[in-house]
C-alpha atoms as a PDB file:
ATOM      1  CA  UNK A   1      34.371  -6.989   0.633  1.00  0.00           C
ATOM      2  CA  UNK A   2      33.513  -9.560  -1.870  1.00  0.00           C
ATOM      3  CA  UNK A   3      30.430 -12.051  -1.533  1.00  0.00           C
ATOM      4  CA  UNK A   4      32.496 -14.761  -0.995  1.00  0.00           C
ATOM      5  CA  UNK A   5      34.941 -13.365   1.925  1.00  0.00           C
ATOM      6  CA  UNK A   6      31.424 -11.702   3.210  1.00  0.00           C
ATOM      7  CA  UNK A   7      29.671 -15.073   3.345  1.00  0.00           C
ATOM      8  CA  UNK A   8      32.886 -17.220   4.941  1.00  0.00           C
ATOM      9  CA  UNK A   9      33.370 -14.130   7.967  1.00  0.00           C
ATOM     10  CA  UNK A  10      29.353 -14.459   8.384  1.00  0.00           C
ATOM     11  CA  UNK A  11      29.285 -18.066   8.683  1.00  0.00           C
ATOM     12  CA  UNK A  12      32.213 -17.940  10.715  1.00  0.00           C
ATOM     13  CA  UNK A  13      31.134 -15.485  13.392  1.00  0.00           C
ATOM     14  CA  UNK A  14      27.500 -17.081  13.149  1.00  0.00           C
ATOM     15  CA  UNK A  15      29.017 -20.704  14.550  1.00  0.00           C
ATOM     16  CA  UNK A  16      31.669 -18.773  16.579  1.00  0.00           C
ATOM     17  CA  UNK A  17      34.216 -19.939  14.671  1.00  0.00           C
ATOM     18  CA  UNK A  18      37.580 -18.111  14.637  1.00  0.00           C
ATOM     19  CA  UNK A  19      38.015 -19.697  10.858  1.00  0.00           C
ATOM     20  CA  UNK A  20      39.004 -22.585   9.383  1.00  0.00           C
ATOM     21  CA  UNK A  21      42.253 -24.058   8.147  1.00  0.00           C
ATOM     22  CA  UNK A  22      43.210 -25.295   4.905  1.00  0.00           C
ATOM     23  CA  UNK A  23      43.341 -29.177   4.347  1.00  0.00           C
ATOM     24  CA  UNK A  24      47.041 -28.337   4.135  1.00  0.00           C
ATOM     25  CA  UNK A  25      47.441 -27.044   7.453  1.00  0.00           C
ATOM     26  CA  UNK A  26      45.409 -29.101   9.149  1.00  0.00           C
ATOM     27  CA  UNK A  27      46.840 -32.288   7.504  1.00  0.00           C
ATOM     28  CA  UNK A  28      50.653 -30.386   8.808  1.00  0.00           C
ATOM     29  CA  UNK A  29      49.112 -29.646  11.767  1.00  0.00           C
ATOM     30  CA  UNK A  30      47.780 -34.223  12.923  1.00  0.00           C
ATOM     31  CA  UNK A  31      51.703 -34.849  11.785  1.00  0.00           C
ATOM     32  CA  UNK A  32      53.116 -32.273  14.191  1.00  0.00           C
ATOM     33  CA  UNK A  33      50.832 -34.099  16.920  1.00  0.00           C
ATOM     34  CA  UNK A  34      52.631 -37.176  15.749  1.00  0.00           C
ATOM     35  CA  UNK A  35      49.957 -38.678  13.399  1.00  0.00           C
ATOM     36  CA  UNK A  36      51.600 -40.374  10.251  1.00  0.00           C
ATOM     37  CA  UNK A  37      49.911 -41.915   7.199  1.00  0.00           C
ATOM     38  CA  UNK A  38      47.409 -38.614   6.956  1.00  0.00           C
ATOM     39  CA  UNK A  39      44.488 -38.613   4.565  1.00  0.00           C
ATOM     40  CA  UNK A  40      41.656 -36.356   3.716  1.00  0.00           C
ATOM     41  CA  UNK A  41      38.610 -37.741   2.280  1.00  0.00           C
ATOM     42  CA  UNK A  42      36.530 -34.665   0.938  1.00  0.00           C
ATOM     43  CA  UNK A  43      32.825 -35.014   2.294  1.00  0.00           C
ATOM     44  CA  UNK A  44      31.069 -31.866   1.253  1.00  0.00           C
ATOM     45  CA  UNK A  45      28.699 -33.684  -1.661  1.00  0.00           C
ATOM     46  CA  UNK A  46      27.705 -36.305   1.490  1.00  0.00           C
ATOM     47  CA  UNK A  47      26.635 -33.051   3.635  1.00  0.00           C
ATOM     48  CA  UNK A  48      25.090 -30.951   0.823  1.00  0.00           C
ATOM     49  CA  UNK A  49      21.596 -32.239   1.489  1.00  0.00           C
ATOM     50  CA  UNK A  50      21.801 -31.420   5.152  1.00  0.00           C
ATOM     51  CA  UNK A  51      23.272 -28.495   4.496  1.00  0.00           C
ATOM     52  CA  UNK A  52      20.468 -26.858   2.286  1.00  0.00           C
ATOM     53  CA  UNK A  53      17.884 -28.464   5.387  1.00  0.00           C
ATOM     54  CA  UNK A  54      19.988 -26.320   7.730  1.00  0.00           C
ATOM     55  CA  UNK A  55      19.721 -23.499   5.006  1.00  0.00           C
ATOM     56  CA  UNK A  56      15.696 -23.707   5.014  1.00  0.00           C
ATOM     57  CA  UNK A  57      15.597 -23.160   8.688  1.00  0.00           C
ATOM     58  CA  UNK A  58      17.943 -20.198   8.032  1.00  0.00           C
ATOM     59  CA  UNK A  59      15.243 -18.602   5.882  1.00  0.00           C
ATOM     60  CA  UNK A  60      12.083 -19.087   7.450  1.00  0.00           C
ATOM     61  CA  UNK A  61      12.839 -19.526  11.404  1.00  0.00           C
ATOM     62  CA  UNK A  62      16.312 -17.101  10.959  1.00  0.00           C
ATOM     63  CA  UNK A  63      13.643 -14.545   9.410  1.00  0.00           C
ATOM     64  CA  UNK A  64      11.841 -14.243  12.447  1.00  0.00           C
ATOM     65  CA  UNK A  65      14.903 -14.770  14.838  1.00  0.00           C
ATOM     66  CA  UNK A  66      16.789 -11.756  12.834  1.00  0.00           C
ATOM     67  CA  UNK A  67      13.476  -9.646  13.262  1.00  0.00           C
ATOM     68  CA  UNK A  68      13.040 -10.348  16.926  1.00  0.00           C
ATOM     69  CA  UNK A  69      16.183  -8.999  17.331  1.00  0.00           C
ATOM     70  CA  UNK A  70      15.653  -5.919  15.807  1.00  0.00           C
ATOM     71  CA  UNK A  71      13.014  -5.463  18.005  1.00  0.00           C
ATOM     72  CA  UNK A  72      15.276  -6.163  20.867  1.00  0.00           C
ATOM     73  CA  UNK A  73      13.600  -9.205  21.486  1.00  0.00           C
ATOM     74  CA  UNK A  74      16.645 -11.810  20.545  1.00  0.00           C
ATOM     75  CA  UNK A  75      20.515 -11.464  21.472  1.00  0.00           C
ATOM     76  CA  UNK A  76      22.981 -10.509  18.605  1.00  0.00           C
ATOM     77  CA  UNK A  77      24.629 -14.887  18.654  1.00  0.00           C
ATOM     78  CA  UNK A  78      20.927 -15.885  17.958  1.00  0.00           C
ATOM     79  CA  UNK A  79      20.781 -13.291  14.626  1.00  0.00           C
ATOM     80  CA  UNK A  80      24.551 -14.368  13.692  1.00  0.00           C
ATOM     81  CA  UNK A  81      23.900 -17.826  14.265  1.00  0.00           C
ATOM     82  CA  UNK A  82      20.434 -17.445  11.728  1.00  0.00           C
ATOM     83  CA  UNK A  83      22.788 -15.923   9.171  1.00  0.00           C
ATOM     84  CA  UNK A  84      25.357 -18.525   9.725  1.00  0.00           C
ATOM     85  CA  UNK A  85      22.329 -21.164   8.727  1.00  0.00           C
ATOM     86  CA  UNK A  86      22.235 -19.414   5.187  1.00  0.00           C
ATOM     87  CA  UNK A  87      26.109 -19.098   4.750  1.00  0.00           C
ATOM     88  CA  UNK A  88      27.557 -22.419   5.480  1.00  0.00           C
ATOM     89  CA  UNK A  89      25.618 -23.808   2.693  1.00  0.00           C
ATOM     90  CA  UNK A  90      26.837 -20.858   0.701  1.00  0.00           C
ATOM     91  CA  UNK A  91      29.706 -21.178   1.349  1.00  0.00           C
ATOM     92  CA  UNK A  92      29.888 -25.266   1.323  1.00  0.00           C
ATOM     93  CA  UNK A  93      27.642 -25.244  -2.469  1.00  0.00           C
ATOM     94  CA  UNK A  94      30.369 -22.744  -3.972  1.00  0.00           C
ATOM     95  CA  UNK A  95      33.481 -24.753  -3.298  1.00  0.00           C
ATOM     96  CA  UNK A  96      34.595 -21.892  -0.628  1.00  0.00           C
ATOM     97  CA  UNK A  97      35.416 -24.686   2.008  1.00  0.00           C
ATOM     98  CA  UNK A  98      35.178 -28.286   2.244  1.00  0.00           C
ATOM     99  CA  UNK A  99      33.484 -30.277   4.780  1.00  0.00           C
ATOM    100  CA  UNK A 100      35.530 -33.329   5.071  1.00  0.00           C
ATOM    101  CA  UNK A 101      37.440 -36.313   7.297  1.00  0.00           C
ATOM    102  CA  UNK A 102      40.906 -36.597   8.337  1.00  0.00           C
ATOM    103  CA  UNK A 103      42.109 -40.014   9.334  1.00  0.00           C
ATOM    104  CA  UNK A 104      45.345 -40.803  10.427  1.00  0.00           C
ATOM    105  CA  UNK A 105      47.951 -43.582  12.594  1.00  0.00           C
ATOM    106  CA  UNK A 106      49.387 -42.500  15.658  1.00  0.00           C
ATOM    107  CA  UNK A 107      52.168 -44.572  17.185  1.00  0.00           C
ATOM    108  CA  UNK A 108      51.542 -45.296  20.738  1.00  0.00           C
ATOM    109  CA  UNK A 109      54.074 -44.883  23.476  1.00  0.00           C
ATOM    110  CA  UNK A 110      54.801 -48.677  24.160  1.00  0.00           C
ATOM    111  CA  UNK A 111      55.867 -48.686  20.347  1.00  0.00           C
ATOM    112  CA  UNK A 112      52.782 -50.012  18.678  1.00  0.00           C
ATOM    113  CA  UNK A 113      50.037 -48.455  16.856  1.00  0.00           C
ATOM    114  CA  UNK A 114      46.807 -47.376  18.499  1.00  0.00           C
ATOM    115  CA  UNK A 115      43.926 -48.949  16.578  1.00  0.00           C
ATOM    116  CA  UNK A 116      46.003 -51.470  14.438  1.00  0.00           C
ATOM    117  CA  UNK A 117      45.725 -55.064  15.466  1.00  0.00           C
ATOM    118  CA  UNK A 118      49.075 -56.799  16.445  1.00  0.00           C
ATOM    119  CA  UNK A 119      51.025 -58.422  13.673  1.00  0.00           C
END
């Protein structure tokens, strides 16, 4: 298995995610639930620096939460979530997945527009 598809699964099982869909999907996915006027904004170089703090943790507390379980002394989610710590920046700093916000309209029932103000 290639790094890459390694370090998505690991991040992935480490936050107990079953993956992660596209921008494409998800963007098909807010219009099928009736959202219109979709947009992306891409986020990842806002989450970066938070992202490497996260991967810090990963390396020193993870370290010792990976060898406590070896010893038996830590369940398996604590060791997968410690690996996840490394991967998502991995994963985030290669261009692998983007972190990012999806706004969108969604027409109310009445026939107006939830969070517009009236015209």
């Amino acid at each position: 298995m290639p790094a890459e598809d390694r370090a998505y699964r690991e991040w992935c099982l480490g936050w107990a995610l079953p993956g992660l869909d596209s921008v494409d999907a998800f963007a098909a996915a807010m219009a099928e639930a009736g959202f219109a006027e979709v947009a992306f904004a891409d986020r990842t170089d806002a989450v970066l620096p938070s992202a490497r703090r996260i991967r810090r943790l990963g390396m020193t507390i993870g370290a010792l939460i990976r060898g406590l379980h070896r010893l038996g002394l830590a369940r398996t989610s604590q060791a997968r979530h410690a690996v996840a710590c490394l991967r998502q920046h991995d994963v985030l700093a290669t261009g692998l997945a983007r972190y990012g916000v999806f706004t969108g309209v969604r027409p109310d029932l009445s026939g107006g527009n939830v969070g517009r103000s009236p015209a």
